[in-house]
PDB file of N, CA and C in Angstrom:
ATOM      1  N   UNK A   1      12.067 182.025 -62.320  1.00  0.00           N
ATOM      2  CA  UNK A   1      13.232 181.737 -63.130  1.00  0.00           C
ATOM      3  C   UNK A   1      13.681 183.011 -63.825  1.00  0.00           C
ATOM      4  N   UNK A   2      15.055 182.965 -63.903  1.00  0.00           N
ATOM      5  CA  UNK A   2      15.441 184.446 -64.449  1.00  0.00           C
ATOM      6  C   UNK A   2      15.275 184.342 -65.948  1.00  0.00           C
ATOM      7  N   UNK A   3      15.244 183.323 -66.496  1.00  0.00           N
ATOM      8  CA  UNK A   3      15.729 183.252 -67.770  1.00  0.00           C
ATOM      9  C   UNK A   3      14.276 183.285 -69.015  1.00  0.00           C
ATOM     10  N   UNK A   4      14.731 184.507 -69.889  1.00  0.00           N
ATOM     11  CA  UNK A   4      13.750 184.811 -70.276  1.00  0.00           C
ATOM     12  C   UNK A   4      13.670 184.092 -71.796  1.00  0.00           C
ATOM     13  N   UNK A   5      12.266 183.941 -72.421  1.00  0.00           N
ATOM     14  CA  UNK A   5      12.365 182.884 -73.907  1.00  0.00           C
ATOM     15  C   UNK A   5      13.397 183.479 -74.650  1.00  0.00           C
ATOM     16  N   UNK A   6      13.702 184.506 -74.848  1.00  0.00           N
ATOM     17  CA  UNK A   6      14.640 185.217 -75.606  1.00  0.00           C
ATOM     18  C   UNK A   6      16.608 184.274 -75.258  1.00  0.00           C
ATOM     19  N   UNK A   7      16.394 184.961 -74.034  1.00  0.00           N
ATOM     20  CA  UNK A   7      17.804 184.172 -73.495  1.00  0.00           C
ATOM     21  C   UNK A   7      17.803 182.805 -73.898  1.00  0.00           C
ATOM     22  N   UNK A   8      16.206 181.789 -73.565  1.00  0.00           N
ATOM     23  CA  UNK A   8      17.168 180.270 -73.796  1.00  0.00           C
ATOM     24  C   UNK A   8      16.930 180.116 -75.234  1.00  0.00           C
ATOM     25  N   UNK A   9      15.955 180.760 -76.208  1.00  0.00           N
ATOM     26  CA  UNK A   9      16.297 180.956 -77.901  1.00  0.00           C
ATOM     27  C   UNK A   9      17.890 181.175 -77.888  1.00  0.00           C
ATOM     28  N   UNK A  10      18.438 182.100 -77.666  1.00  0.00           N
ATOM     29  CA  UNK A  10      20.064 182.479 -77.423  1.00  0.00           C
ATOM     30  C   UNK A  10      20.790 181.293 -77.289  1.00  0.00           C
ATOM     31  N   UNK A  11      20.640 180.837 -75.729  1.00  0.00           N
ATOM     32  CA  UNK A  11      21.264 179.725 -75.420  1.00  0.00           C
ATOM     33  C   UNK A  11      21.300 178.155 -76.459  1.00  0.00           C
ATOM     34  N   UNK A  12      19.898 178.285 -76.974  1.00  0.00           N
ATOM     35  CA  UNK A  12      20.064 177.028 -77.806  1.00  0.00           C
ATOM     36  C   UNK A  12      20.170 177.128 -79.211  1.00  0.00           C
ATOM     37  N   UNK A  13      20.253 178.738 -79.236  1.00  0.00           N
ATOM     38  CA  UNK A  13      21.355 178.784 -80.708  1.00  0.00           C
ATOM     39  C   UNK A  13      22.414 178.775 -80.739  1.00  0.00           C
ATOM     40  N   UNK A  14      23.104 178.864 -79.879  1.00  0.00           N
ATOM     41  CA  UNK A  14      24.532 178.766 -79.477  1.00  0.00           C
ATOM     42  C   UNK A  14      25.103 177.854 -78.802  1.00  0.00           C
ATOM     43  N   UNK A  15      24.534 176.754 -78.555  1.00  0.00           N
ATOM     44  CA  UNK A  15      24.721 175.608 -78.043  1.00  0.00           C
ATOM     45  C   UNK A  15      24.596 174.275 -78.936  1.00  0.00           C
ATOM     46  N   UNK A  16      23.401 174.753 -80.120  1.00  0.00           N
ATOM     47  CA  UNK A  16      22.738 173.310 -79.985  1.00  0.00           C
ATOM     48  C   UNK A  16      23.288 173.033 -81.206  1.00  0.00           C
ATOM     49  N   UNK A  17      22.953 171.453 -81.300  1.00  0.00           N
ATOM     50  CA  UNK A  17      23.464 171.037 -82.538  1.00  0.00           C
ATOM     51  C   UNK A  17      23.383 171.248 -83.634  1.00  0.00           C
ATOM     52  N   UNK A  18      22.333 171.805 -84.116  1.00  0.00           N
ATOM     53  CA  UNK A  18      21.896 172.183 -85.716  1.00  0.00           C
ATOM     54  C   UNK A  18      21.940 173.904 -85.734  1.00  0.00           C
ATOM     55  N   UNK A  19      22.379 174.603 -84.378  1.00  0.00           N
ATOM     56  CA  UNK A  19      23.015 175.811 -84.356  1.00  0.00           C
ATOM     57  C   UNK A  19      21.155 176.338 -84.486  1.00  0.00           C
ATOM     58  N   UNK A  20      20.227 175.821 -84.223  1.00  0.00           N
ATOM     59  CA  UNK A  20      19.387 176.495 -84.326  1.00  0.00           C
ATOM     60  C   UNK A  20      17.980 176.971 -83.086  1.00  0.00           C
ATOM     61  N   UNK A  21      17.694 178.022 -83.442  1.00  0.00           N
ATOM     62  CA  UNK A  21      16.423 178.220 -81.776  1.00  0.00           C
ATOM     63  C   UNK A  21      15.870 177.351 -81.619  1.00  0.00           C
ATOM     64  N   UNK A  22      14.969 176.273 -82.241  1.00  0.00           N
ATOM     65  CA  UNK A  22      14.459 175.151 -81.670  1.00  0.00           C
ATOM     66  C   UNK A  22      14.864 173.609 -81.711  1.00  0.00           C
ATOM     67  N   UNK A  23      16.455 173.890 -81.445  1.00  0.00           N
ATOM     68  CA  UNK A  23      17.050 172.664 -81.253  1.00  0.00           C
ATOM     69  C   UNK A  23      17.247 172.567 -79.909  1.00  0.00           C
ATOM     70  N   UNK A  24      15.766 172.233 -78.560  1.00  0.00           N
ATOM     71  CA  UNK A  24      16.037 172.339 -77.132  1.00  0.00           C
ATOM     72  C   UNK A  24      16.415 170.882 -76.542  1.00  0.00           C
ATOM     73  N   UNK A  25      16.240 169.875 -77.045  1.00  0.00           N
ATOM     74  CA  UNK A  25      16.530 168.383 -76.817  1.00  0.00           C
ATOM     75  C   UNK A  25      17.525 168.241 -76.841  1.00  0.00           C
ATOM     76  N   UNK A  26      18.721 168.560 -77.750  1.00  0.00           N
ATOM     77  CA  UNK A  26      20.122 167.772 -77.777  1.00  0.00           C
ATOM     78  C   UNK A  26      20.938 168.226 -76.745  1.00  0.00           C
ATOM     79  N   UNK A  27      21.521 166.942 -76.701  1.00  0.00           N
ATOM     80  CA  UNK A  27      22.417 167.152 -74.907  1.00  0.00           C
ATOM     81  C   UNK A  27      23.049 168.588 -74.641  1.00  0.00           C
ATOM     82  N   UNK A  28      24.318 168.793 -75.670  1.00  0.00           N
ATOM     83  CA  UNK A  28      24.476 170.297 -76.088  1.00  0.00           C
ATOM     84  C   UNK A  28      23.677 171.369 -75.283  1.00  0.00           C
ATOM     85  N   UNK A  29      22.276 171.607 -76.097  1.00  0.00           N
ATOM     86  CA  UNK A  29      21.988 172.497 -75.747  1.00  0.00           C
ATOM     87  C   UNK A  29      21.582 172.754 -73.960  1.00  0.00           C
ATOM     88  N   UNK A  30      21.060 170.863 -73.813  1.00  0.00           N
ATOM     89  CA  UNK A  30      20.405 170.744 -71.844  1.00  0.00           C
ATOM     90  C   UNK A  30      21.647 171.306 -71.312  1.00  0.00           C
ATOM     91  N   UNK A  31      22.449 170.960 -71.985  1.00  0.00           N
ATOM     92  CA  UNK A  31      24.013 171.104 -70.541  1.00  0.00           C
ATOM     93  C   UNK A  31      24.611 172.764 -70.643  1.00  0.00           C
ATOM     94  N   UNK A  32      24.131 172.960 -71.409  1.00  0.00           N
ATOM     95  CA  UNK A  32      24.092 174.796 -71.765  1.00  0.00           C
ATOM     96  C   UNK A  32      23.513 175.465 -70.821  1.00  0.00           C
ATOM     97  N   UNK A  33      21.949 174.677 -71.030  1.00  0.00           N
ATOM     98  CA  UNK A  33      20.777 175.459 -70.187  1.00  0.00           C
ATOM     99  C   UNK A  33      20.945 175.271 -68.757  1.00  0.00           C
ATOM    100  N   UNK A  34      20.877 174.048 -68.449  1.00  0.00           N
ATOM    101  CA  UNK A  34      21.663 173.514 -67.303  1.00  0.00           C
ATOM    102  C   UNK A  34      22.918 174.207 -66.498  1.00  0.00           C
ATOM    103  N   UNK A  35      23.949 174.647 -67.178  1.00  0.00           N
ATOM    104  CA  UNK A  35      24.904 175.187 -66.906  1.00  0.00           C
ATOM    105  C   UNK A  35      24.684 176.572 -66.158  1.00  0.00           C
ATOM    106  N   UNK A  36      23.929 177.658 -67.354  1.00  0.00           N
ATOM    107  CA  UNK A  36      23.381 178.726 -66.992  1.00  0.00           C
ATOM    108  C   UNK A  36      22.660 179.247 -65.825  1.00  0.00           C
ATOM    109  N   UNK A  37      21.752 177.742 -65.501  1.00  0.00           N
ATOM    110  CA  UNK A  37      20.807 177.685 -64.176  1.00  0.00           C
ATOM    111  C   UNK A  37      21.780 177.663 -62.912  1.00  0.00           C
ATOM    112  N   UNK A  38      22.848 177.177 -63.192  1.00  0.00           N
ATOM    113  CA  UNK A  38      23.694 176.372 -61.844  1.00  0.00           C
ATOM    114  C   UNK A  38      24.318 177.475 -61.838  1.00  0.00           C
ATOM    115  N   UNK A  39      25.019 178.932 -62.677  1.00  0.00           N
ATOM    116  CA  UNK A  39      25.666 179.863 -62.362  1.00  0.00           C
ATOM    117  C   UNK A  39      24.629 180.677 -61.737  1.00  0.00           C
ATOM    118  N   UNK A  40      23.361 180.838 -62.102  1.00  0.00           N
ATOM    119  CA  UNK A  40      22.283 181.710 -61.530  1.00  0.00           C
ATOM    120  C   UNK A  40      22.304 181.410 -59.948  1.00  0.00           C
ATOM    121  N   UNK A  41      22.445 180.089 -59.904  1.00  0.00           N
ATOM    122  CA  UNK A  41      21.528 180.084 -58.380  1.00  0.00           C
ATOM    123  C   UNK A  41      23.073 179.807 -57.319  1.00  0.00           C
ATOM    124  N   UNK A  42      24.091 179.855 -57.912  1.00  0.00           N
ATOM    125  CA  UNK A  42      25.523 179.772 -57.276  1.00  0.00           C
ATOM    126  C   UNK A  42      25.881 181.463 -56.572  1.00  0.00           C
ATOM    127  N   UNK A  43      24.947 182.332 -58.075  1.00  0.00           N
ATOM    128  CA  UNK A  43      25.381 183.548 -57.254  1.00  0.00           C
ATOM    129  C   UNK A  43      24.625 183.708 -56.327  1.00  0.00           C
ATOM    130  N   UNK A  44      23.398 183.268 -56.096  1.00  0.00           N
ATOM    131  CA  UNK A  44      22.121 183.225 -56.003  1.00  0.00           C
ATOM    132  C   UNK A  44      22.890 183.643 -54.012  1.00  0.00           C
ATOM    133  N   UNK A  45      23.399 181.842 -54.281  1.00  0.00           N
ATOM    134  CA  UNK A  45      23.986 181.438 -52.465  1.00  0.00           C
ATOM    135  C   UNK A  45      25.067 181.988 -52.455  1.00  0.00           C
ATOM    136  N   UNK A  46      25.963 182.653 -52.846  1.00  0.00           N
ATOM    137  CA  UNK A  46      26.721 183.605 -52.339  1.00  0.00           C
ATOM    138  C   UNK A  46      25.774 184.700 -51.287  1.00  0.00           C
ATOM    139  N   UNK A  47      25.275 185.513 -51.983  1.00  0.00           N
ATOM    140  CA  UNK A  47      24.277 186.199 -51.205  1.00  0.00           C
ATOM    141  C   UNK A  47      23.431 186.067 -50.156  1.00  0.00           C
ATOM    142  N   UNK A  48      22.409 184.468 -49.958  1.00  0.00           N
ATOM    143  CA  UNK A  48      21.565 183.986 -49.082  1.00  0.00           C
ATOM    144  C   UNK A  48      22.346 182.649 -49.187  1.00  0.00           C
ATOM    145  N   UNK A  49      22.611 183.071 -47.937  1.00  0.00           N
ATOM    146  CA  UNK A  49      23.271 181.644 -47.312  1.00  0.00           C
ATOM    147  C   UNK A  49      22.673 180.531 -47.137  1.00  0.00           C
ATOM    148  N   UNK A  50      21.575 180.964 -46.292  1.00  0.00           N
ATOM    149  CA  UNK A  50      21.032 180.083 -45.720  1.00  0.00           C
ATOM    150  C   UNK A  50      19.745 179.566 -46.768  1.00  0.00           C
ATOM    151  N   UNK A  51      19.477 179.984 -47.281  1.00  0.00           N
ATOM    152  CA  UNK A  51      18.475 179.208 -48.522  1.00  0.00           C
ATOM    153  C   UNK A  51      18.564 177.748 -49.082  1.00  0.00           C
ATOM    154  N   UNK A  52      18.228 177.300 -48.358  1.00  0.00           N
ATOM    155  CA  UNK A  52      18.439 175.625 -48.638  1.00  0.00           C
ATOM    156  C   UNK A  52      17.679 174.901 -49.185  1.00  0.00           C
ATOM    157  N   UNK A  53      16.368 175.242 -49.834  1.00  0.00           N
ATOM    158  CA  UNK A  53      15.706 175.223 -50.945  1.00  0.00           C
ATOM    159  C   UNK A  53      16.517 175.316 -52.387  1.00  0.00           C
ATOM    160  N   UNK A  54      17.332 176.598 -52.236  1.00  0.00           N
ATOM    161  CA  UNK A  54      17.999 176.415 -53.581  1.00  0.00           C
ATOM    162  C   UNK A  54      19.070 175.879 -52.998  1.00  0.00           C
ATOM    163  N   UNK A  55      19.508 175.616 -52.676  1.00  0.00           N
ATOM    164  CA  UNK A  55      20.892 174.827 -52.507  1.00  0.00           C
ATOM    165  C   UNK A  55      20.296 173.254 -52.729  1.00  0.00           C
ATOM    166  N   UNK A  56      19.437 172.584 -52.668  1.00  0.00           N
ATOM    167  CA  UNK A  56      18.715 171.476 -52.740  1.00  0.00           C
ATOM    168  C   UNK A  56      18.463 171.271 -54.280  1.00  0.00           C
ATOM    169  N   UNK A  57      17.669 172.500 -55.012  1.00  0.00           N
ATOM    170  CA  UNK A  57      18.322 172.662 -56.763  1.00  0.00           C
ATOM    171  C   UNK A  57      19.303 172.597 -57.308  1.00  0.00           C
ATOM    172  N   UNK A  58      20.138 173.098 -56.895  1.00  0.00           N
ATOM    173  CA  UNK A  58      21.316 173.197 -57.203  1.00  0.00           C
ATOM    174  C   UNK A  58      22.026 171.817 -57.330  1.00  0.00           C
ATOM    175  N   UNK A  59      21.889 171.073 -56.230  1.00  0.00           N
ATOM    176  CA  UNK A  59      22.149 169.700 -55.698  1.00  0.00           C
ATOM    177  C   UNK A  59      21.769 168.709 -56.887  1.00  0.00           C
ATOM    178  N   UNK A  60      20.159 168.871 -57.275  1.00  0.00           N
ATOM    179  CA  UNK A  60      20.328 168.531 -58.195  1.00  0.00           C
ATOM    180  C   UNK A  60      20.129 168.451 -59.759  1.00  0.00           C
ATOM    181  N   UNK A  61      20.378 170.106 -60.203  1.00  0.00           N
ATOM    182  CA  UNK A  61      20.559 170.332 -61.541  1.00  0.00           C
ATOM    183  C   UNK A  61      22.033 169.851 -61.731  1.00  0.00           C
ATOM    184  N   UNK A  62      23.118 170.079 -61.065  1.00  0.00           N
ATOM    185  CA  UNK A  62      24.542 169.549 -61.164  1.00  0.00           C
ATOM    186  C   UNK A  62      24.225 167.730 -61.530  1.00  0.00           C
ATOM    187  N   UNK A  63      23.949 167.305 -61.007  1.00  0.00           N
ATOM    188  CA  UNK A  63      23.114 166.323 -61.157  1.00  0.00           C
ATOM    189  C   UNK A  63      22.930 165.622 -62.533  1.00  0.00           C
ATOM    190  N   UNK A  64      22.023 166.402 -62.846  1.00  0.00           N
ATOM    191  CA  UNK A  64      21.276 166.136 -64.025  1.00  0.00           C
ATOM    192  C   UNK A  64      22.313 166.647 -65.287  1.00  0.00           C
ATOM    193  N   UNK A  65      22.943 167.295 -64.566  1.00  0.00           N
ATOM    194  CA  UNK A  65      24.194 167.799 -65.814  1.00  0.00           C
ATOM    195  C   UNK A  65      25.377 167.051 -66.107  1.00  0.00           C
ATOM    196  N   UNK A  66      25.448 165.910 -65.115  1.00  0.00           N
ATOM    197  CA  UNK A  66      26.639 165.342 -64.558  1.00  0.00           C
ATOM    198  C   UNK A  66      25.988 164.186 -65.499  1.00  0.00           C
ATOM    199  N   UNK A  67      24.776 163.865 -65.200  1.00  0.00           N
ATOM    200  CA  UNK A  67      24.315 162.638 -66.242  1.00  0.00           C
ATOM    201  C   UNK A  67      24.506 163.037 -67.604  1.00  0.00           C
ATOM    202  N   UNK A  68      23.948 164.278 -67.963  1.00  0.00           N
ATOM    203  CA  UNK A  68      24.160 164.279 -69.264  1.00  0.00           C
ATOM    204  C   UNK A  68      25.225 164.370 -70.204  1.00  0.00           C
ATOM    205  N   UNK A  69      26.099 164.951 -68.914  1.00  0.00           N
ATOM    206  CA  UNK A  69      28.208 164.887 -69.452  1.00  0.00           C
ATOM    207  C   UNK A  69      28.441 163.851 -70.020  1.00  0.00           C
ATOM    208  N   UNK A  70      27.487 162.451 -68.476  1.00  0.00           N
ATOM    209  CA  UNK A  70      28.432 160.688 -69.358  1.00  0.00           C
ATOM    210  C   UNK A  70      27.728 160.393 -70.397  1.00  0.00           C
ATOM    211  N   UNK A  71      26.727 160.547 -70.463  1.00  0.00           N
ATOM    212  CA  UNK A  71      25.728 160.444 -71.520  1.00  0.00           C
ATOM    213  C   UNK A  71      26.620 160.430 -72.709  1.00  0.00           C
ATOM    214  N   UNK A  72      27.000 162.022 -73.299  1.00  0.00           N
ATOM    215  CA  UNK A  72      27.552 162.129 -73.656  1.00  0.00           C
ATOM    216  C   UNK A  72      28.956 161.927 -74.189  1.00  0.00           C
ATOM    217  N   UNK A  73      29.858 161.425 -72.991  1.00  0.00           N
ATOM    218  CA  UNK A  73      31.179 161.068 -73.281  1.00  0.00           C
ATOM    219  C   UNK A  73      31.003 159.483 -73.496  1.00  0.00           C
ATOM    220  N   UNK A  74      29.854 158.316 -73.386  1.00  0.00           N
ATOM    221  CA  UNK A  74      29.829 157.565 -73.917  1.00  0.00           C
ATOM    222  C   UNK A  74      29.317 157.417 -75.605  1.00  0.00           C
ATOM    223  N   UNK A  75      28.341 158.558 -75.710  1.00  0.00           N
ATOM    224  CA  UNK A  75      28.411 158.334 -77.156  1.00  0.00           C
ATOM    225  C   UNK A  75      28.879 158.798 -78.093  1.00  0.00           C
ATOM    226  N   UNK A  76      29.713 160.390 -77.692  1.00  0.00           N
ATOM    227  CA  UNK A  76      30.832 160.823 -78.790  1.00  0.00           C
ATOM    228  C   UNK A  76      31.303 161.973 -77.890  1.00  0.00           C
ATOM    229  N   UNK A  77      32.763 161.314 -77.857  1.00  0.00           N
ATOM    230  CA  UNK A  77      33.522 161.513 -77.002  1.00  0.00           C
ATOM    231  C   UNK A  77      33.988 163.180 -77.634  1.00  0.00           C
ATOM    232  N   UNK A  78      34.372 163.353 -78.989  1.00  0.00           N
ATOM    233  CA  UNK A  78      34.746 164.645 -79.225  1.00  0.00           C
ATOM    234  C   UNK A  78      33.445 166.056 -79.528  1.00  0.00           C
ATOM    235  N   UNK A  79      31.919 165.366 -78.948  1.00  0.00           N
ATOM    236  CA  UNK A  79      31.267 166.400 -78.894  1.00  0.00           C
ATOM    237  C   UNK A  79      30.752 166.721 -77.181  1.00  0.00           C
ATOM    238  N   UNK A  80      31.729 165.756 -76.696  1.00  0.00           N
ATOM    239  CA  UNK A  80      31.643 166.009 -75.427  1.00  0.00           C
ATOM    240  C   UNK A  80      32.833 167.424 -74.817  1.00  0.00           C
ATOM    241  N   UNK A  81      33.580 166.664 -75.614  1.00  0.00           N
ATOM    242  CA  UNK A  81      35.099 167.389 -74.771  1.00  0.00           C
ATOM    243  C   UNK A  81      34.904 169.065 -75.377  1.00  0.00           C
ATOM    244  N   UNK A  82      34.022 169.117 -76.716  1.00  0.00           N
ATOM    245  CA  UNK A  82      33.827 170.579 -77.216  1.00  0.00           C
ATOM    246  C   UNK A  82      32.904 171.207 -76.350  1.00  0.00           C
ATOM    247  N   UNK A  83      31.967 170.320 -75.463  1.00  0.00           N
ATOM    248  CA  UNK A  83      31.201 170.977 -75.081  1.00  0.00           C
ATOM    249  C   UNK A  83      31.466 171.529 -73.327  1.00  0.00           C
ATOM    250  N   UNK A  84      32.750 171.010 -73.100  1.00  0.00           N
ATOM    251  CA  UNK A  84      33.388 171.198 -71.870  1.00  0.00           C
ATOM    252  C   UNK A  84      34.351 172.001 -72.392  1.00  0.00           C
ATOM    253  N   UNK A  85      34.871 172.667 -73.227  1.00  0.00           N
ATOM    254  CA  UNK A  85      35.683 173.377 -73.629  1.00  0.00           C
ATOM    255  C   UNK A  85      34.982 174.395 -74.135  1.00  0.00           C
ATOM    256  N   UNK A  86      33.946 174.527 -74.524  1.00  0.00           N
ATOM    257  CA  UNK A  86      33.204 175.897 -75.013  1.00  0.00           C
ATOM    258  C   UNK A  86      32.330 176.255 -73.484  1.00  0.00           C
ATOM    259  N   UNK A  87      32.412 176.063 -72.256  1.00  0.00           N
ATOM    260  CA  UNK A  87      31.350 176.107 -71.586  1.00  0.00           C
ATOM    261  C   UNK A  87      32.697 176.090 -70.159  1.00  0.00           C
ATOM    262  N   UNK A  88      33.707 175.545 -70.423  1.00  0.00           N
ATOM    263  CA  UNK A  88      34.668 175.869 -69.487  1.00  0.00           C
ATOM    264  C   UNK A  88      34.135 175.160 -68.067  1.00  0.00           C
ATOM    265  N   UNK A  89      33.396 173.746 -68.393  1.00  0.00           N
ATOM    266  CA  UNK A  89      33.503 172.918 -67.527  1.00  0.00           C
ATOM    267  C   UNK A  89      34.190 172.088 -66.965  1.00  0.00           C
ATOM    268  N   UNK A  90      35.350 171.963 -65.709  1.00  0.00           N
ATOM    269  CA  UNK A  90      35.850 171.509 -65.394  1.00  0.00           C
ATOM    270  C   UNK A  90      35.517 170.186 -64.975  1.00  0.00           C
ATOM    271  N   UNK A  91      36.321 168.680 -65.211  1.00  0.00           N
ATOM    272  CA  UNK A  91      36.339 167.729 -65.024  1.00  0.00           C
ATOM    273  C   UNK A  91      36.990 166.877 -63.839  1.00  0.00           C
TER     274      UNK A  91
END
């Protein structure tokens, strides 16, 4: 994994709900971390095509991110839409 404790401290201070390093549970911060993983291994298959191992991750961290979107847009809809707007996830 590329991502070093430093980076996802980063990521889930800047993501998470209480704005703090060990806030790694709230949806916020998964769909952050989540996010980050799915740009890693996107550039990943640009490069190796044929790697279908990660393309099989990929398959399904999107996945798991996609759950945690509705998750989210069922239980508050305006910390959803911030979090697709700070993260520039298209719907």
């Amino acid at each position: 994994m590329h991502l070093t404790q430093e980076s996802k401290q980063e990521i889930f201070e800047q993501h998470g709900k209480a704005k703090s390093k060990t806030d790694t549970g709230s949806a916020e911060s998964q769909i952050a971390l989540f996010s980050e993983r799915i740009n890693h291994i996107t550039e990943h298959l640009k490069i190796n095509k044929k790697d279908f191992s990660a393309e099989t991750s990929l398959v399904k961290l999107v996945g798991k991110r996609r759950a945690l979107l509705n998750y989210l847009n069922r239980k508050d809809v305006f910390r959803y839409r911030a979090i697709i707007k700070e993260l520039e996830i298209r719907k």
